[in-house]
Structures are given as C-alpha cells and as structure tokens.
C-alpha atoms as a PDB file:
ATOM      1  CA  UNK A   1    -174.314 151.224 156.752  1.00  0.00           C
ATOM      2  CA  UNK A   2    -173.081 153.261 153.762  1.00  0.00           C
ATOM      3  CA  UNK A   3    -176.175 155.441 152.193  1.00  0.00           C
ATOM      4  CA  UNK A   4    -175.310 156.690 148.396  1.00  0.00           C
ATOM      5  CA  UNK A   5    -177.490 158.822 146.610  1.00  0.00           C
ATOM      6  CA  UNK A   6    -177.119 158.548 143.166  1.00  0.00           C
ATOM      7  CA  UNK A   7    -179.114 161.552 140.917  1.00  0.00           C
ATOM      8  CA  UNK A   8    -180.536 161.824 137.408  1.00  0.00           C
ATOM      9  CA  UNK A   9    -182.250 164.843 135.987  1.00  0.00           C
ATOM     10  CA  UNK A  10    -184.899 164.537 133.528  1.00  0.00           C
ATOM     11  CA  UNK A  11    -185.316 167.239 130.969  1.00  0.00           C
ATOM     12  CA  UNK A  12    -187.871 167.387 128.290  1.00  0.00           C
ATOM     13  CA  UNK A  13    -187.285 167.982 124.844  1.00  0.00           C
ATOM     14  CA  UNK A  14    -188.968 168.307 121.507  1.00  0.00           C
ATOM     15  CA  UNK A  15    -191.773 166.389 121.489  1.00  0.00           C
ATOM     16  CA  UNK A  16    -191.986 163.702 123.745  1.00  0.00           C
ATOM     17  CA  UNK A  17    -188.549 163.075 123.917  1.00  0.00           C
ATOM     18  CA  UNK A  18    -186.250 163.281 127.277  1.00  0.00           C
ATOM     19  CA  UNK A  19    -182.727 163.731 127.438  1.00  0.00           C
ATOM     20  CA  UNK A  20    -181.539 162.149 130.833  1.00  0.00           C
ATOM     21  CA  UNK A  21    -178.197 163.288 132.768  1.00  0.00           C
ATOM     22  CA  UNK A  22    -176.713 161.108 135.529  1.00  0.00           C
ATOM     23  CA  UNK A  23    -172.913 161.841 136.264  1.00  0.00           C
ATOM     24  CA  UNK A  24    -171.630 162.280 132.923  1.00  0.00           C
ATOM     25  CA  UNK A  25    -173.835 160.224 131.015  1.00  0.00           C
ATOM     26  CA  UNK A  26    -176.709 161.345 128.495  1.00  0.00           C
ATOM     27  CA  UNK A  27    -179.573 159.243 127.439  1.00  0.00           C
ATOM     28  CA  UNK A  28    -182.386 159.998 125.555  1.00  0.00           C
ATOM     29  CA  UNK A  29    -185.677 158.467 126.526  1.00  0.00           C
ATOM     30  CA  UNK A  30    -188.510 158.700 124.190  1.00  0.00           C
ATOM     31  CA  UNK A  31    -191.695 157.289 122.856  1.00  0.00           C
ATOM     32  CA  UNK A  32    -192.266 155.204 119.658  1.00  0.00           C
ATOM     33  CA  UNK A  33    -194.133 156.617 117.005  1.00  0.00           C
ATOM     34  CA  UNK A  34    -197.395 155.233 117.465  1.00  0.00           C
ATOM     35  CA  UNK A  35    -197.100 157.037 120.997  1.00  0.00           C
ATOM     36  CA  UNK A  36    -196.659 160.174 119.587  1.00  0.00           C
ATOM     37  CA  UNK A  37    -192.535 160.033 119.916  1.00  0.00           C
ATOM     38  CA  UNK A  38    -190.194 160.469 117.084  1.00  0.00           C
ATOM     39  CA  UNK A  39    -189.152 156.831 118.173  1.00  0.00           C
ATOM     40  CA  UNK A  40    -185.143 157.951 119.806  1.00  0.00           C
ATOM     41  CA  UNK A  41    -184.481 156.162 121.924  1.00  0.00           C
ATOM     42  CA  UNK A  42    -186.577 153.967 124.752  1.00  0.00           C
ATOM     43  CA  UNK A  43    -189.443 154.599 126.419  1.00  0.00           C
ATOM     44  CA  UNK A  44    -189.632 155.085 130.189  1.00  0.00           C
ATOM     45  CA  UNK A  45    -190.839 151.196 130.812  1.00  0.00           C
ATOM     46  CA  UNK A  46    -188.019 149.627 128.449  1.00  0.00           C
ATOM     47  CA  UNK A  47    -185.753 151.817 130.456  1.00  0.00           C
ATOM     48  CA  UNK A  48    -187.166 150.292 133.092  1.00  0.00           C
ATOM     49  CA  UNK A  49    -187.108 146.825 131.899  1.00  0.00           C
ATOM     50  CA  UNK A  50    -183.258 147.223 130.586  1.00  0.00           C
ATOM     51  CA  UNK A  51    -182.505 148.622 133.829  1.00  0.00           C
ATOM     52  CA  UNK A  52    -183.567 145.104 135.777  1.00  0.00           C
ATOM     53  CA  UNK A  53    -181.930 142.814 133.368  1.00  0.00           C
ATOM     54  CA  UNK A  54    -178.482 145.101 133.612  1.00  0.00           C
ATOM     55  CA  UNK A  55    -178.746 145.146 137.481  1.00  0.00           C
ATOM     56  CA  UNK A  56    -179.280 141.499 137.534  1.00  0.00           C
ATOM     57  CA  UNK A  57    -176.478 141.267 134.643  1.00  0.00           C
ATOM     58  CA  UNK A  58    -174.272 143.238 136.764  1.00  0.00           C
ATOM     59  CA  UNK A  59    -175.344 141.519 140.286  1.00  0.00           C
ATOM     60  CA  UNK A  60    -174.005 138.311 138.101  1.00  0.00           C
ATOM     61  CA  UNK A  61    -170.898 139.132 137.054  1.00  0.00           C
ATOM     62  CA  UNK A  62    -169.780 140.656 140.492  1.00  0.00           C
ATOM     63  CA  UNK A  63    -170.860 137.834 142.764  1.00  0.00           C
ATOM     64  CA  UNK A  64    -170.132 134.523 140.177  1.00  0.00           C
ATOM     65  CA  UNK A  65    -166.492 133.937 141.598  1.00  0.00           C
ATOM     66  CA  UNK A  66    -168.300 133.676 145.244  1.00  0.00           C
ATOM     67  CA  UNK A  67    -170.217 130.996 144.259  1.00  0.00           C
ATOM     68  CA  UNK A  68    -167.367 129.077 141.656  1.00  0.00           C
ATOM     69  CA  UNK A  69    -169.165 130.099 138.780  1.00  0.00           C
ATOM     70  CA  UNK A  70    -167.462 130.944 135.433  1.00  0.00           C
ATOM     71  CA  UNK A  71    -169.913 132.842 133.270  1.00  0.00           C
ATOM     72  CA  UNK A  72    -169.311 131.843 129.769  1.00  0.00           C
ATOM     73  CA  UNK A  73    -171.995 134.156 129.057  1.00  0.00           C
ATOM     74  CA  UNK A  74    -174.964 135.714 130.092  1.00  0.00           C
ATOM     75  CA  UNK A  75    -178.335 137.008 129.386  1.00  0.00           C
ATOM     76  CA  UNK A  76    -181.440 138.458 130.428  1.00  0.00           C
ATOM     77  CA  UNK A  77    -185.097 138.642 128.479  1.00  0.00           C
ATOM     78  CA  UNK A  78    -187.414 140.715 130.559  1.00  0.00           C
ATOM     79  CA  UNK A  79    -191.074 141.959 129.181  1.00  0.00           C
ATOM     80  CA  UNK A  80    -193.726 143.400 130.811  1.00  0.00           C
ATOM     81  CA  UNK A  81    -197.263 143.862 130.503  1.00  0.00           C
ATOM     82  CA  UNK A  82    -199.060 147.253 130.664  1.00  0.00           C
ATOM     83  CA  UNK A  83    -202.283 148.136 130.042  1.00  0.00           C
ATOM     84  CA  UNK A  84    -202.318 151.542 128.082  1.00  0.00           C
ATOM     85  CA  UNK A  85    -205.545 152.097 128.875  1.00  0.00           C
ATOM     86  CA  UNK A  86    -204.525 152.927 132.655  1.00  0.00           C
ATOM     87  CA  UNK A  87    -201.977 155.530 131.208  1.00  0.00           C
ATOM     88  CA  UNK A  88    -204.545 157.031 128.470  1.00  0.00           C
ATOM     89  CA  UNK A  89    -207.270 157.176 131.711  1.00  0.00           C
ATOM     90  CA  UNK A  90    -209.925 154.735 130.030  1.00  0.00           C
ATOM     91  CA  UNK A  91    -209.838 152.785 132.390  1.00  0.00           C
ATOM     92  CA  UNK A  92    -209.586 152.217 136.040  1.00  0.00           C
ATOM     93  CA  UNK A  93    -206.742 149.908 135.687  1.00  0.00           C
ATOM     94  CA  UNK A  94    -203.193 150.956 137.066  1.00  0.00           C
ATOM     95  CA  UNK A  95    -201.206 152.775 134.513  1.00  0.00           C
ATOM     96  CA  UNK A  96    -197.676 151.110 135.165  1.00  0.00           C
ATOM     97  CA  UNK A  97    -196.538 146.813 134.648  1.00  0.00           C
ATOM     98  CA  UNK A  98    -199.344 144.489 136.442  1.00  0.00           C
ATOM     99  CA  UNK A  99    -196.579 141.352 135.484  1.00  0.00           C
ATOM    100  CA  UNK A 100    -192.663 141.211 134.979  1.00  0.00           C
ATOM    101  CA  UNK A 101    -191.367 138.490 133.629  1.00  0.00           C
ATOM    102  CA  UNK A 102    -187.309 137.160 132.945  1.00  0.00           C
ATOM    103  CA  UNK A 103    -185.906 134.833 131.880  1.00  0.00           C
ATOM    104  CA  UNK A 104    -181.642 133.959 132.402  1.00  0.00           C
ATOM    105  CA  UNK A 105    -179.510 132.859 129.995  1.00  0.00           C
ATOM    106  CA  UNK A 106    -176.091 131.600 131.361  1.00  0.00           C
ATOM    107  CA  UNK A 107    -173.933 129.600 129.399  1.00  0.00           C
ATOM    108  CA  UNK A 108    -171.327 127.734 132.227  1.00  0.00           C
ATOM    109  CA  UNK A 109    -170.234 124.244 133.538  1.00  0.00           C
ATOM    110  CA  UNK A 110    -171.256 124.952 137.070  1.00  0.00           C
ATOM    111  CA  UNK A 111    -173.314 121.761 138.308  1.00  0.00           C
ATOM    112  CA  UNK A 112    -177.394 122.908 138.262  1.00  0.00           C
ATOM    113  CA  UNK A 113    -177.593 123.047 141.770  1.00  0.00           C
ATOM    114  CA  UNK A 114    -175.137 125.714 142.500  1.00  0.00           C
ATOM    115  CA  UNK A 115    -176.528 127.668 139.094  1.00  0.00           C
ATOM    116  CA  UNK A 116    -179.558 127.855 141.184  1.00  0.00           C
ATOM    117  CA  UNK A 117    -178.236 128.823 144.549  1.00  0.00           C
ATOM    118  CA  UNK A 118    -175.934 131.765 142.305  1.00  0.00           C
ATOM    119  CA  UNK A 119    -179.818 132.744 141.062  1.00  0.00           C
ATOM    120  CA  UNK A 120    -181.607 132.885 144.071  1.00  0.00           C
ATOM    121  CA  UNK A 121    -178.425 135.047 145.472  1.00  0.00           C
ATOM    122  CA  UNK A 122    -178.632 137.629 142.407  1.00  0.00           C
ATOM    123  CA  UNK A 123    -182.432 137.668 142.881  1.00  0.00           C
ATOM    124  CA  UNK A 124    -182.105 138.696 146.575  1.00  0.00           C
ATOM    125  CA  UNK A 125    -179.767 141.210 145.700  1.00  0.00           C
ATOM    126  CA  UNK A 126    -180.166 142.796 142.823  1.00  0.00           C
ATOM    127  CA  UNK A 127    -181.451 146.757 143.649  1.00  0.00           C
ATOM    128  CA  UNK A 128    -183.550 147.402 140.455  1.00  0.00           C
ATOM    129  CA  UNK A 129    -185.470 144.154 141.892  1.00  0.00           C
ATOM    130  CA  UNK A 130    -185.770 145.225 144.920  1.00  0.00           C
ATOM    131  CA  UNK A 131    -186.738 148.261 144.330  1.00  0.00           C
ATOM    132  CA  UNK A 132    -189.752 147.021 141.699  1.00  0.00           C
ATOM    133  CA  UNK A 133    -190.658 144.181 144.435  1.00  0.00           C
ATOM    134  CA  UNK A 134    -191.002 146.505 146.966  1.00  0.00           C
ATOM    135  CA  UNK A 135    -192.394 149.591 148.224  1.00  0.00           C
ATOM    136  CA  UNK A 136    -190.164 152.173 147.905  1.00  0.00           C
ATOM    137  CA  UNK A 137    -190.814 155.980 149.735  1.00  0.00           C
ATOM    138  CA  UNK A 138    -191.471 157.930 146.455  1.00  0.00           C
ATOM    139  CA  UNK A 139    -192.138 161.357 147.285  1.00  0.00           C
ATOM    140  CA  UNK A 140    -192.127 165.129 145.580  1.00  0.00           C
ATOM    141  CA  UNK A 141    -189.477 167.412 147.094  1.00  0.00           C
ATOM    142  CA  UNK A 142    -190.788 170.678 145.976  1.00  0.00           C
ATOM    143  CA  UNK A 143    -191.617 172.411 142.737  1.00  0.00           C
ATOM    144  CA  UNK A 144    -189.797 175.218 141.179  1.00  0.00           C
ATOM    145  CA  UNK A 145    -191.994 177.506 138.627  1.00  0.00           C
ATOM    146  CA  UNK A 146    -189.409 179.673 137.159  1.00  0.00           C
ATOM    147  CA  UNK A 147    -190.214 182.707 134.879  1.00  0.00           C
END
C-alpha cells in the first residue's frame, strides 16, 4: 500500500479572502459579496464542488482506455444545497451540504451499457467522492499562537 500525503496551507487575507498554497500552486478562495467577500475567487463549498467534478473528470480520463471508451468529451454539473442558516447559527441545522447532486456529460460511441459500467467504476474510485461519502478521521494537530 503506497500512503501519500498531499498538503495545502490556508492563509487568510484581507477580508474574507484566502490565498491557498499546495506545491507550487496559489488559489484564492473567497466569499461573494453578499457574504461579505470582495467576490475573488470561490468560496470554500464551490471549491469543494469543483474539486468532485475534477476528480471524477480526472478519474475519467485516466481509466476510459480500460474500459474501450473514447471520450469525445466530458463534463460534470455538480450543485449542492446548504442551508446558511446552519453556518450563520440560526438554526440547528448542519452548517455544511445536506444533498450533492451531478450530473455527467460524455460525448462517445461506446454502447450504453459499457458507458455505465465506465460510471459506476469512476464513482467507486474517485477520492474527492470518497472522501465526501465517507467518514473521514478529521482531526486538529495542534495550535501555534505566535507573537
């Protein structure tokens, strides 16, 4: 079994706005204006949401020769619902997605049978999937207060 431990760091900007580093890659993450952002980039949860449909995307294109599948082309619509009010603390509901949904795209001449067979593969394996559809140990590692 071959663990890899891939890293971002997460460091807060003007505003609500987050300037992410993993490898050698910068993204900023931020919130739209009605959420008191200046509207930069994403927010965390369409992170999140790009993040599934580009694993799956990915999961695609590496696996479609196993299965004989040419990918003329290929898409992914996620959306999610979240209740704000679980966020804002107005309510007792959970402050992250309650429902995920996507929906493939795939533009090829493989027979319908073995389209579905390629999907229920890339569903399995996908790790953004995975790690949304299941529990996952999330846990602090310490906190630094520096002066």
């Amino acid at each position: 079994m071959a663990i890899t431990t891939f890293k971002a760091t997460a460091h807060l900007q003007e505003g609500v706005a987050v300037k992410v580093r993993s490898r050698h890659f910068e993204t900023i993450i931020d919130e739209p204006k009605s959420l008191g952002g200046t509207d930069t980039g994403p927010n965390p949860v369409e992170a999140l949401l790009g993040a599934l449909g580009a694993c799956q995307s990915i999961v695609a294109r590496v696996y479609a020769d196993r299965f004989n599948i040419r990918l003329d082309d290929f898409r992914v619509e996620v959306e999610g619902d979240l209740d704000l009010d679980g966020f804002f603390k107005k309510s007792d509901v959970r402050p992250g997605y309650s429902d995920i949904r996507y929906t493939f795209h795939i533009k090829t001449d493989a027979p319908k049978e073995r389209v579905e067979e390629f999907i229920a593969f890339l569903e399995q394996t996908c790790p953004v999937g995975d790690t949304i559809e299941n529990k996952v140990n999330l846990q602090l590692t310490g906190i630094v207060i520096e002066s």
